[in-house]
Structures are given as structure tokens and as C-alpha cells.
C-alpha atoms as a PDB file:
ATOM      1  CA  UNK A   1      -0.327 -21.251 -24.922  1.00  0.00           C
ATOM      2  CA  UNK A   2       1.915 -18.092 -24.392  1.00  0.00           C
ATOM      3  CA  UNK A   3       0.539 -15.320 -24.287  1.00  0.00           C
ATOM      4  CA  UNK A   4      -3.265 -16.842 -24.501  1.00  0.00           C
ATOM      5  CA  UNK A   5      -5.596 -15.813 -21.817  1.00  0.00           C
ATOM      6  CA  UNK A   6      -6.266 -18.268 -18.758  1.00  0.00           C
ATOM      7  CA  UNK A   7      -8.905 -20.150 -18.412  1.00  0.00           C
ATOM      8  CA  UNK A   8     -11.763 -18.101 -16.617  1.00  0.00           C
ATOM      9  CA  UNK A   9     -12.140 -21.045 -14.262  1.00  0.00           C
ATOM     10  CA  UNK A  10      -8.343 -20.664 -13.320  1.00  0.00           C
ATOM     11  CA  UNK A  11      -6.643 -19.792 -10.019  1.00  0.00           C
ATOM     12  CA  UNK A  12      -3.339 -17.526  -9.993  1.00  0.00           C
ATOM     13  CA  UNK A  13      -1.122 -16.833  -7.188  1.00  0.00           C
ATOM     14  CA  UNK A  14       0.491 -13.934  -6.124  1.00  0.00           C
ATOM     15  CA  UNK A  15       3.220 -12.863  -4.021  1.00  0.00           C
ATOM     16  CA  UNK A  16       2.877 -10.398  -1.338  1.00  0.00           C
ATOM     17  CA  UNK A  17       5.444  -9.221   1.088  1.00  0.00           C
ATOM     18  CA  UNK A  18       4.771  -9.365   4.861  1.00  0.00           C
ATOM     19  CA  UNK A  19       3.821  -5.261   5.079  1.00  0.00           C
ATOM     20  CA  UNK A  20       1.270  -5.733   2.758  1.00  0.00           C
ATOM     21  CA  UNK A  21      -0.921  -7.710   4.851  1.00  0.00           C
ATOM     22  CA  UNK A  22      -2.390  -6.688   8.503  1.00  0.00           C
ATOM     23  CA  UNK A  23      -2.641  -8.867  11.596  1.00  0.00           C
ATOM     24  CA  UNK A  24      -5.976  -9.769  10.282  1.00  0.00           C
ATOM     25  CA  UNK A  25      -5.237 -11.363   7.031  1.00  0.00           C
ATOM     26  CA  UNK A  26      -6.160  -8.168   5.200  1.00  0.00           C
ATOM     27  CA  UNK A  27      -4.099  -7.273   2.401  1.00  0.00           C
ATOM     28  CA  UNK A  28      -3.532  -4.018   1.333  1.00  0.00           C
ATOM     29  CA  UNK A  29      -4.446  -3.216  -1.939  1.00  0.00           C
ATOM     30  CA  UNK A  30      -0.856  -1.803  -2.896  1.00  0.00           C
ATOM     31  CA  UNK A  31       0.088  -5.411  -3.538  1.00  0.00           C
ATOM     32  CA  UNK A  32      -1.395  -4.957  -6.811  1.00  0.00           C
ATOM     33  CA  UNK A  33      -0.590  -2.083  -8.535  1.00  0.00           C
ATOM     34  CA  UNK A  34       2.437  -2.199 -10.872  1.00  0.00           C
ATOM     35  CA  UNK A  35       6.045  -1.031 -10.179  1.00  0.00           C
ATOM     36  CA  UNK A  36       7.725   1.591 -12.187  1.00  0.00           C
ATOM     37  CA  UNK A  37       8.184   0.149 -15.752  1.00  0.00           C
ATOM     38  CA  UNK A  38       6.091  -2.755 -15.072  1.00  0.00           C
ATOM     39  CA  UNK A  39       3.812  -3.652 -17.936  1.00  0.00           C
ATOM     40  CA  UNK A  40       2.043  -6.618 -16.332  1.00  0.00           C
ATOM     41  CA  UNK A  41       1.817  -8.149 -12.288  1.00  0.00           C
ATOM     42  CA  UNK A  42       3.460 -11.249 -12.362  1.00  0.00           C
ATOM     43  CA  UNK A  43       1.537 -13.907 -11.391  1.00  0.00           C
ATOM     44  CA  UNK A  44       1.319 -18.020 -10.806  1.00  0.00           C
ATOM     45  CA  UNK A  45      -1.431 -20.045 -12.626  1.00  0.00           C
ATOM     46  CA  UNK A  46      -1.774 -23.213 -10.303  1.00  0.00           C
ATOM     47  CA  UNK A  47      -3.823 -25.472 -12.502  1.00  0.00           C
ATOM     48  CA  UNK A  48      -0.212 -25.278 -14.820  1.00  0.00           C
ATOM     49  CA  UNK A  49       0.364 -28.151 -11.789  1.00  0.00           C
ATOM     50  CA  UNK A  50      -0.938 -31.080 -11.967  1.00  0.00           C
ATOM     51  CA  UNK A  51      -2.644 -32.051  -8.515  1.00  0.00           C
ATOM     52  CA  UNK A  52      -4.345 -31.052  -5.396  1.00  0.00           C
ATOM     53  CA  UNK A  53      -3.898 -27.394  -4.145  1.00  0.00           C
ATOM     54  CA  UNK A  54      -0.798 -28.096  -1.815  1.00  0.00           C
ATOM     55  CA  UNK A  55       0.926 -29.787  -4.301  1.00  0.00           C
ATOM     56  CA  UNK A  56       0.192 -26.824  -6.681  1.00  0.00           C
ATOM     57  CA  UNK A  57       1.790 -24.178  -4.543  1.00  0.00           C
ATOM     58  CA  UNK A  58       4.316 -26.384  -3.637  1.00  0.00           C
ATOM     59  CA  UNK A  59       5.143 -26.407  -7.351  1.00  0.00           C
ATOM     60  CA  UNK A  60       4.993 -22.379  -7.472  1.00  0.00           C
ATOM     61  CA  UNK A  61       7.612 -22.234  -4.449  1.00  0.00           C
ATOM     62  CA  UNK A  62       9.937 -24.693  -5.884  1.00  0.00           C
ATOM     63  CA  UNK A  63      10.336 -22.548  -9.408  1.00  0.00           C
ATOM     64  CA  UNK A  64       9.147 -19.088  -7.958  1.00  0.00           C
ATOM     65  CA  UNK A  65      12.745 -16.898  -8.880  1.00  0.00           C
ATOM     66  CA  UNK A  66      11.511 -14.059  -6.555  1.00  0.00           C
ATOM     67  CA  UNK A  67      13.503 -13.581  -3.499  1.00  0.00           C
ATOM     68  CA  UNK A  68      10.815 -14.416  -0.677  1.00  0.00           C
ATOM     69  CA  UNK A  69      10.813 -13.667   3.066  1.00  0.00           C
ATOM     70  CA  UNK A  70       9.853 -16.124   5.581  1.00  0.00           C
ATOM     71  CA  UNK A  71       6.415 -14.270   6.620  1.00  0.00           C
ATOM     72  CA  UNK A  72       5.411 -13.529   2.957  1.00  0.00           C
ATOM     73  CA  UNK A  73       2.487 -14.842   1.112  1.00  0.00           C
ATOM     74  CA  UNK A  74       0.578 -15.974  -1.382  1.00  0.00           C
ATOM     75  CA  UNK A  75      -2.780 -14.544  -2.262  1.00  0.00           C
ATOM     76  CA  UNK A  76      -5.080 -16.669  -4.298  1.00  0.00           C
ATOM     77  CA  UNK A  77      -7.586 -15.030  -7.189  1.00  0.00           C
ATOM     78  CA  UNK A  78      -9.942 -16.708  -9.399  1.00  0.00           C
ATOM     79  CA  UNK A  79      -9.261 -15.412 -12.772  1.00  0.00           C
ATOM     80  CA  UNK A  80     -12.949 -14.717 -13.804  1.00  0.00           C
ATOM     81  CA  UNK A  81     -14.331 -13.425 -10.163  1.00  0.00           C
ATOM     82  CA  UNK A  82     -11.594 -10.611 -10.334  1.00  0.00           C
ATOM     83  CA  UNK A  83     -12.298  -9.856 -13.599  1.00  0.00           C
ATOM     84  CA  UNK A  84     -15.788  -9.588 -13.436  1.00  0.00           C
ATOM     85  CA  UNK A  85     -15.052  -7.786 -10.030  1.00  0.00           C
ATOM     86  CA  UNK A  86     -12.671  -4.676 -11.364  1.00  0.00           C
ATOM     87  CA  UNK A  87     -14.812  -4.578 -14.941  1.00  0.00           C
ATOM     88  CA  UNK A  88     -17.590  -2.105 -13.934  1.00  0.00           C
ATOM     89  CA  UNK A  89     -14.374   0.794 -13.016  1.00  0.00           C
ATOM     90  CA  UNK A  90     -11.947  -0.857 -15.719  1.00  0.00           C
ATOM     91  CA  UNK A  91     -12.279  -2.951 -19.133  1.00  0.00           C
ATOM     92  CA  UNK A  92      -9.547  -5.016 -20.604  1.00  0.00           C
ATOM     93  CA  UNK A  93      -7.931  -6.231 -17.592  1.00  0.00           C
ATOM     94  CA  UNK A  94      -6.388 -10.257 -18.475  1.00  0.00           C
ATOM     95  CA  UNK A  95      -4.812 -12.766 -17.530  1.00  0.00           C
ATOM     96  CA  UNK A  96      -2.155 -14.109 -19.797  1.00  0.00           C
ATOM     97  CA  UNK A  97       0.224 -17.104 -19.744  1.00  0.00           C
ATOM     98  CA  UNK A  98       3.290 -15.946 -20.026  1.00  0.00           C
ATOM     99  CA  UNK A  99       5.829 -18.886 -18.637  1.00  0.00           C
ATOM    100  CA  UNK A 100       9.193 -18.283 -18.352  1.00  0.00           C
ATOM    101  CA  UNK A 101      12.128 -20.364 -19.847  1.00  0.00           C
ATOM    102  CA  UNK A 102      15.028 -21.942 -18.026  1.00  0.00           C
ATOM    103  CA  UNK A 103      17.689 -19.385 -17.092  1.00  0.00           C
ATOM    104  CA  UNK A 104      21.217 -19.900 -15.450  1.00  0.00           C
ATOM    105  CA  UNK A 105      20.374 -21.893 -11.931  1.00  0.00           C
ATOM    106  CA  UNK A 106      16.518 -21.241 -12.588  1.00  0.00           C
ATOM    107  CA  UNK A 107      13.906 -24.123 -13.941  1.00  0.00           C
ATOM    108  CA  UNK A 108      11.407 -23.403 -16.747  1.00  0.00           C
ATOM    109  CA  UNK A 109       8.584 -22.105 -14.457  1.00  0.00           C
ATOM    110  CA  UNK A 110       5.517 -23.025 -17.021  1.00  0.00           C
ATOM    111  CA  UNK A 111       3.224 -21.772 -14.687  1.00  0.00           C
ATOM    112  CA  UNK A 112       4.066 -17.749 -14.239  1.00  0.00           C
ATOM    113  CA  UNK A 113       1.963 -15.534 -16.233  1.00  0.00           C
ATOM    114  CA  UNK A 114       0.552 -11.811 -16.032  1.00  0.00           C
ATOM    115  CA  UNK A 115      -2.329  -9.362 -15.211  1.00  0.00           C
ATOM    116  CA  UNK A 116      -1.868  -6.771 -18.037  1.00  0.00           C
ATOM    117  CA  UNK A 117      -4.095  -3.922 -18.635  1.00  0.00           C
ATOM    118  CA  UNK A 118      -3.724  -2.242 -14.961  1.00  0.00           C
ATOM    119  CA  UNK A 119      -3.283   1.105 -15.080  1.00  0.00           C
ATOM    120  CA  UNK A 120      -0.194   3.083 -13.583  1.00  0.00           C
ATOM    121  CA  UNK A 121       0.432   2.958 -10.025  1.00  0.00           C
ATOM    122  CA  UNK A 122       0.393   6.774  -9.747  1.00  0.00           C
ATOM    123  CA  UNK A 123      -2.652   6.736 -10.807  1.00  0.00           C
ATOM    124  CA  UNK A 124      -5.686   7.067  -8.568  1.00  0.00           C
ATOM    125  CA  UNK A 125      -7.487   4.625 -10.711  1.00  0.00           C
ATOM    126  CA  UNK A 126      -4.607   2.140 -10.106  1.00  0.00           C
ATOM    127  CA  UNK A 127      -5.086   2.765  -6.918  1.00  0.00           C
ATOM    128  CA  UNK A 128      -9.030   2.115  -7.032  1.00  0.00           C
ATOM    129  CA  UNK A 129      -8.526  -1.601  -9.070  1.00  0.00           C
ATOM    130  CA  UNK A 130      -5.309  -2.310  -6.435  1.00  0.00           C
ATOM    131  CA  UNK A 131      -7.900  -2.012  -3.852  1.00  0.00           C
ATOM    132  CA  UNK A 132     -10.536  -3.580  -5.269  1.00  0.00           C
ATOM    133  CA  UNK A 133      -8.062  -6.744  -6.857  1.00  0.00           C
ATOM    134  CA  UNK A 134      -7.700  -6.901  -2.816  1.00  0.00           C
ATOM    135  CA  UNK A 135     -11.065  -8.062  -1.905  1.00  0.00           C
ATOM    136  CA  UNK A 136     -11.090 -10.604  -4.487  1.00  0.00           C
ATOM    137  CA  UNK A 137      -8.220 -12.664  -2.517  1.00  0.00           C
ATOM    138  CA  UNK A 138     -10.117 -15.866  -1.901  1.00  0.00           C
ATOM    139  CA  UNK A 139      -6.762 -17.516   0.067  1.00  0.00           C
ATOM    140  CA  UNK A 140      -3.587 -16.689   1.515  1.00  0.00           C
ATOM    141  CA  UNK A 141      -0.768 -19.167   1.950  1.00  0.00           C
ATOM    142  CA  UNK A 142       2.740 -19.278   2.996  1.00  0.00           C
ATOM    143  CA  UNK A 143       5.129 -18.045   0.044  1.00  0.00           C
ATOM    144  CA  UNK A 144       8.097 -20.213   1.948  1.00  0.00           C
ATOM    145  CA  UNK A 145       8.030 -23.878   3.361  1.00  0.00           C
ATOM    146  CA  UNK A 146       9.155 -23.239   6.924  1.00  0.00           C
END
């Protein structure tokens, strides 16, 4: 399945550090626009896991590789809500499976995949779909087991 889209019914998780989410449990839209030289925001598709939705994340924190502080998160999105959501300002945004293979100390993580088709983050448009990406969150968890 690499490189197919998700399943529209899907759930993907995404990291976000502690400054990109207020006191309130709002996150900031800058959580999802791409870095310099990114193509695609890297993402975790939890029904890769078999499983209820704690044992899911718990899954996505034990093969994660990113470097993850205490008080960061994860922000759920349902693939075909955010979609729909950003579609009337952009077309073509997806989600694709893209897993990754085992890698010195680092499991296979079958579960990480991509948003592709964002545009620029010095863009005002990226920007705009950041934002909007934002108000799709639908849960936030801890990123670390404490």
C-alpha cells in the first residue's frame, strides 16, 4: 500500500511541539505547514494498529523516530473531514501511506505516512490551509508516556 491514499474513514496523528498549542488546547495552525525542503507533513495512520485507540497511539510512540518533549502532543485528524475541510481554498491535498523501513536502532514504523500537496510555508495560502488543518484537530494526546 505505499504510496496509496488512506482510507477516507482513517485517523492520522500528528506531532506538535508544546509552543504550538495554547493553555486552552488550541493549536496553532503553524503546526501544519511544511519546513524548508519538506515535500509532505509527516504523519501517523492509527488504524495501521490493530486495536482500541490507546493501544494505537501507544503503537505510534513506541516506533515514532522524532525526538519528542515531555509536554508535546499528538493531534488527531480524520482523513476525509480535513480534506473536505481545506478543499473549497485548495484541491489535491492527500493522504498517502508512506511507512518507513527499519533503520539502524529504529523499527519498521508501517504506520507513518504523509499530507502532500500543501503549499509552501511562505506562502500566505500555506498559511490559510495551516490554519484551517487546525480546526479540524478532533483530539490531542500526549506524544510521550509519562
Amino acid at each position: 500500500m505505499t504510496g496509496d491514499d488512506l482510507p477516507g474513514d482513517s485517523h492520522v496523528v500528528h506531532y506538535i511541539k508544546p509552543t504550538e498549542i495554547d493553555e486552552g488546547g488550541k493549536v496553532d495552525g503553524s503546526a501544519f505547514r511544511l519546513r524548508k525542503g519538506e515535500s509532505g507533513l509527516s504523519v501517523h495512520w492509527l488504524e495501521c494498529f490493530e486495536g482500541l485507540k490507546p493501544q494505537q497511539l501507544d503503537e505510534v510512540r513506541r516506533l515514532s523516530r522524532l525526538n519528542r518533549s515531555r509536554n508535546g502532543r499528538f493531534v488527531e485528524l480524520h482523513v476525509n473531514k480535513t480534506k473536505q475541510y481545506v478543499s473549497d481554498q485548495l484541491d489535491g491535498v492527500r493522504f498517502v501511506h508512506k511507512p518507513l523501513d527499519a533503520n539502524g536502532n529504529y523499527e519498521a514504523d508501517p504506520s507513518h505516512s504523509e499530507i502532500i500537496g500543501l503549499p509552501p510555508r511562505d506562502f500566505s495560502l500555506g498559511a490559510l490551509i495551516g490554519d484551517m488543518i487546525a480546526e479540524c484537530v478532533e483530539g490531542i494526546y500526549p506524544a510521550c508516556n509519562n
